[in-house]
C-alpha atoms as a PDB file:
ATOM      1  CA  UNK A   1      16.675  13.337   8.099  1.00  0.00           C
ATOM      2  CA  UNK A   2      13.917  15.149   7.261  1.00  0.00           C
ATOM      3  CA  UNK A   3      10.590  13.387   5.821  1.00  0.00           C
ATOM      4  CA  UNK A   4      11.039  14.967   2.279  1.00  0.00           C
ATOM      5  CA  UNK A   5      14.243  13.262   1.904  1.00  0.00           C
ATOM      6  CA  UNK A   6      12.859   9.802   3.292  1.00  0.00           C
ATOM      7  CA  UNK A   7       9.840   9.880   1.250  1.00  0.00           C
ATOM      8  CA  UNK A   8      12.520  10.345  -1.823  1.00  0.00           C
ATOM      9  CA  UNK A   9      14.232   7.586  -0.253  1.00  0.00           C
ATOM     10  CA  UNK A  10      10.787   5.615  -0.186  1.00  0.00           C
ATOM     11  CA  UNK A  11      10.243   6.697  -4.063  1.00  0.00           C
ATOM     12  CA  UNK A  12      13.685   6.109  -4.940  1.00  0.00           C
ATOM     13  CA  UNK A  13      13.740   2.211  -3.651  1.00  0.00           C
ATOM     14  CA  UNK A  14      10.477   1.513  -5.436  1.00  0.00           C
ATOM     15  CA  UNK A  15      11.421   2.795  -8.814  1.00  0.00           C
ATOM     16  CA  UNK A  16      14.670   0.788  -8.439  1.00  0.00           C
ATOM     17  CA  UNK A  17      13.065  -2.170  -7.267  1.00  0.00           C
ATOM     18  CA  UNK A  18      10.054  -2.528  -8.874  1.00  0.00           C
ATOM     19  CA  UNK A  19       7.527  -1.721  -6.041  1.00  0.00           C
ATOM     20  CA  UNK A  20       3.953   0.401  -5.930  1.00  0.00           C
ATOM     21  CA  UNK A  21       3.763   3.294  -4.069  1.00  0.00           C
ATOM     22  CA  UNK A  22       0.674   4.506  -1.964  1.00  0.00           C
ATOM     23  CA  UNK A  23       0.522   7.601  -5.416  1.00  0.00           C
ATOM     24  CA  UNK A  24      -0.135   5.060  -7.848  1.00  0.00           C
ATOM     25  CA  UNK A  25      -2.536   3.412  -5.461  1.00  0.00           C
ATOM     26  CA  UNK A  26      -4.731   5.876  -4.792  1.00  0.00           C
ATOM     27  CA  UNK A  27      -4.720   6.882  -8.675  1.00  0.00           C
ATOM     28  CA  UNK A  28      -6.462   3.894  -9.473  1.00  0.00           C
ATOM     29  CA  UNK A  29      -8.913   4.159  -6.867  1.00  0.00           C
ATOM     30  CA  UNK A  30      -9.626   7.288  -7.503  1.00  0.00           C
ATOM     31  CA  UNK A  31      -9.195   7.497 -11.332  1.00  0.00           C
ATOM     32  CA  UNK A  32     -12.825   6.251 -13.964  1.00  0.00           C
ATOM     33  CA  UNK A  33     -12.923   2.784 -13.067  1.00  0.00           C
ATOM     34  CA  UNK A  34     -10.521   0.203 -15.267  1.00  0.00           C
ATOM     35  CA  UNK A  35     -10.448  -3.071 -14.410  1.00  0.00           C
ATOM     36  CA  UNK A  36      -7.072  -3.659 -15.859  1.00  0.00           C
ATOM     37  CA  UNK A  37      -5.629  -1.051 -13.307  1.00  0.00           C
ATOM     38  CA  UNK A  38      -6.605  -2.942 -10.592  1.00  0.00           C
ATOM     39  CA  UNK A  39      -5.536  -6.311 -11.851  1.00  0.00           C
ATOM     40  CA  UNK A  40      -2.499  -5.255 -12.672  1.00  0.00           C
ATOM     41  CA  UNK A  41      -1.819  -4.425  -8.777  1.00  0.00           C
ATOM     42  CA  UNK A  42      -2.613  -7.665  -7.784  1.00  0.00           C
ATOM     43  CA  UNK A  43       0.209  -9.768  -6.182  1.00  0.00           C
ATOM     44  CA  UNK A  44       3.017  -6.772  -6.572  1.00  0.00           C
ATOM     45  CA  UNK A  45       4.778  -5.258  -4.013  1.00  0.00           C
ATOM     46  CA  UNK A  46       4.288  -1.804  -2.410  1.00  0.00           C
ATOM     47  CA  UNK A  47       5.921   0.899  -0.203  1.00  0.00           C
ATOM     48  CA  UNK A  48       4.755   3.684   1.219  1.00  0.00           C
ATOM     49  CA  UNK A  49       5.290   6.022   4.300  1.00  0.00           C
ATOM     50  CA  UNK A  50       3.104   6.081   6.854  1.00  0.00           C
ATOM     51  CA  UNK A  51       3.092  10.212   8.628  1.00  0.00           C
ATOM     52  CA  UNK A  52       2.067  10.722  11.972  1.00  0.00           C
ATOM     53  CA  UNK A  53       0.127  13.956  11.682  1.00  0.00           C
ATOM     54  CA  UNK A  54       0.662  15.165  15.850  1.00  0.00           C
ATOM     55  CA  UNK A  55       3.447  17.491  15.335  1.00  0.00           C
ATOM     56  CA  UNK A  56       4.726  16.550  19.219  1.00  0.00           C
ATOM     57  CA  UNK A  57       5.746  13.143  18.119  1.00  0.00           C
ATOM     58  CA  UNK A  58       8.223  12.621  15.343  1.00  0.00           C
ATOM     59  CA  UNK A  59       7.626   8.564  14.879  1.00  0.00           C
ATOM     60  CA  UNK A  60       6.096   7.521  11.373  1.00  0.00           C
ATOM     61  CA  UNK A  61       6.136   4.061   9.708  1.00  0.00           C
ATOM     62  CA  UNK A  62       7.305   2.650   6.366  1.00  0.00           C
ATOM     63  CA  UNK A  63       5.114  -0.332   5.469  1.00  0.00           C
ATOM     64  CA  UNK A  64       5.965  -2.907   3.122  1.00  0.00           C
ATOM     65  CA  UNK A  65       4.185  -6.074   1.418  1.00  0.00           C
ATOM     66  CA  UNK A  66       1.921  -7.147  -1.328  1.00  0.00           C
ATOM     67  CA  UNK A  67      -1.013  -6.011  -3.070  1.00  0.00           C
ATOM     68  CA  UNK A  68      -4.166  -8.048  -2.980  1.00  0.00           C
ATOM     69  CA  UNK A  69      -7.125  -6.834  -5.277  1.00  0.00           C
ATOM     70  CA  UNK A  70     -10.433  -8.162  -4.085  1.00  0.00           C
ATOM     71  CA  UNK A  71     -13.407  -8.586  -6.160  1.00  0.00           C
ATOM     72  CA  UNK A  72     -16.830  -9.037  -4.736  1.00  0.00           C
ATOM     73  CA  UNK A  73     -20.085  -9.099  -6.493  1.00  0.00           C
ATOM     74  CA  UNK A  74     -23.305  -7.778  -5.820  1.00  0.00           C
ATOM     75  CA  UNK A  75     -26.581  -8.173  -8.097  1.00  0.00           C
ATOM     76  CA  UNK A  76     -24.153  -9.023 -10.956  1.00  0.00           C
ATOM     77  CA  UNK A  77     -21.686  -5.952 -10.273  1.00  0.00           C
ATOM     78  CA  UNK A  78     -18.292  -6.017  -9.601  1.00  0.00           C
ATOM     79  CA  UNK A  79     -16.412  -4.036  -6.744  1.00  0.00           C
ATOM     80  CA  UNK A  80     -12.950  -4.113  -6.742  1.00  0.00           C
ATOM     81  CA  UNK A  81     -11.124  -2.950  -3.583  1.00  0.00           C
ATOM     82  CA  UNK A  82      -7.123  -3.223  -3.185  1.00  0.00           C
ATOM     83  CA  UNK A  83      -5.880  -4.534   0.042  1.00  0.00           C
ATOM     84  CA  UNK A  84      -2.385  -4.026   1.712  1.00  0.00           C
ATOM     85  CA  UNK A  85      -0.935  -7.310   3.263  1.00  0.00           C
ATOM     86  CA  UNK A  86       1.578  -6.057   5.602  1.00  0.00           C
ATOM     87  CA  UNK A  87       4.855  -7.822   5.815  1.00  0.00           C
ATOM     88  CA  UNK A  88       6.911  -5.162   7.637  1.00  0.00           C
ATOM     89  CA  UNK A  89       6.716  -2.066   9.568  1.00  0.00           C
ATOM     90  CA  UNK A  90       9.541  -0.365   9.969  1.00  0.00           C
ATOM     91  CA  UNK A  91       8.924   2.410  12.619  1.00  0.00           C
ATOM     92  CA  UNK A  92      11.218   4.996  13.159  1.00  0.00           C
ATOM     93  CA  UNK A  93      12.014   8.234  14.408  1.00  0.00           C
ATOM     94  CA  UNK A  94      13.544  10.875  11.596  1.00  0.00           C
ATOM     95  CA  UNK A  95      16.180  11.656  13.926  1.00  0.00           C
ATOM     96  CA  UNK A  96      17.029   7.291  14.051  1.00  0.00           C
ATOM     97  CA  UNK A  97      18.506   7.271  10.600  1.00  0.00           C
ATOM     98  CA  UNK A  98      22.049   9.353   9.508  1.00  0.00           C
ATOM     99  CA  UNK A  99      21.318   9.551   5.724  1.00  0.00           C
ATOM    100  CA  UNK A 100      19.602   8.045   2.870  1.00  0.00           C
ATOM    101  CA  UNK A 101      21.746   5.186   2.415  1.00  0.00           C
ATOM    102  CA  UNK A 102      21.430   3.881   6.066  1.00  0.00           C
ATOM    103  CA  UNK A 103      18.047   3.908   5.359  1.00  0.00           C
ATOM    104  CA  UNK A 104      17.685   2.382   1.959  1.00  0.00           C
ATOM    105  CA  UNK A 105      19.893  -0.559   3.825  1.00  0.00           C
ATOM    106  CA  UNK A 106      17.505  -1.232   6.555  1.00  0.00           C
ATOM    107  CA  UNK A 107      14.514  -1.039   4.110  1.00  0.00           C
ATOM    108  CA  UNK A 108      16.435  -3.558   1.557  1.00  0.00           C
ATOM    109  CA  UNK A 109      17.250  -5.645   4.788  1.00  0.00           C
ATOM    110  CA  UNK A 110      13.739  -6.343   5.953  1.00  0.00           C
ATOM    111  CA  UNK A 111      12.192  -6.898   2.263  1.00  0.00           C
ATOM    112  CA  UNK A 112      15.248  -9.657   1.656  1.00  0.00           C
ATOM    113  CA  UNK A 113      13.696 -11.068   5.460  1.00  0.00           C
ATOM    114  CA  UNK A 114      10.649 -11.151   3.855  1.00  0.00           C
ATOM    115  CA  UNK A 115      11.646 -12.091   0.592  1.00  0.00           C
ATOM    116  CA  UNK A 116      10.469  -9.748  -1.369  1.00  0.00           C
ATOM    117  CA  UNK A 117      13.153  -8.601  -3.362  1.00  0.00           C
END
């Protein structure tokens, strides 16, 4: 497989179950500042593809886990920051998985390990 069609695999299984993806991450932190945004990540699941960027080695990582938005104040201002608790890694090479479906499986296998879906 190609990594187009796993990260379409990787957006596919979040839409379907629910889960953040790194996108919608970095839109908050990088969109004007709204509290709400960030709250609303706290505690939810995410997804996302890690890509190794050295085009001699063909192993990347999908990570999975939960959101944790921390808030620390200095001289009466907020920061907000939004931390990924790892559960899983799942590291493969592209060549490891047949199709989409083989790797939707092993993906829904490790979050029901770590019970989060």
């Amino acid at each position: 497989m190609d990594i187009e069609t796993i990260k379409n695999c990787i957006k596919e299984f979040a839409e379907k179950y629910n889960f953040i993806q790194e996108i919608d991450i970095e839109r908050v932190e990088n969109s004007e500042f709204n509290r709400q945004d960030y709250l609303k990540m706290h505690n939810k699941n995410f997804i996302c593809i890690n890509i190794n960027e050295n085009i001699n080695v063909n192993v990347n990582e999908i990570v999975s886990g939960k959101l944790n938005v921390i808030i620390d104040s200095i001289d009466e201002e907020e920061w907000y920051t939004i931390d990924k608790n790892n559960y899983f890694t799942i590291n493969m090479n592209i060549l490891d998985f047949s199709d989409k479906d083989v790797l939707i499986e092993a993906i829904v296998k490790e979050c029901k390990n770590n019970k989060l879906i």
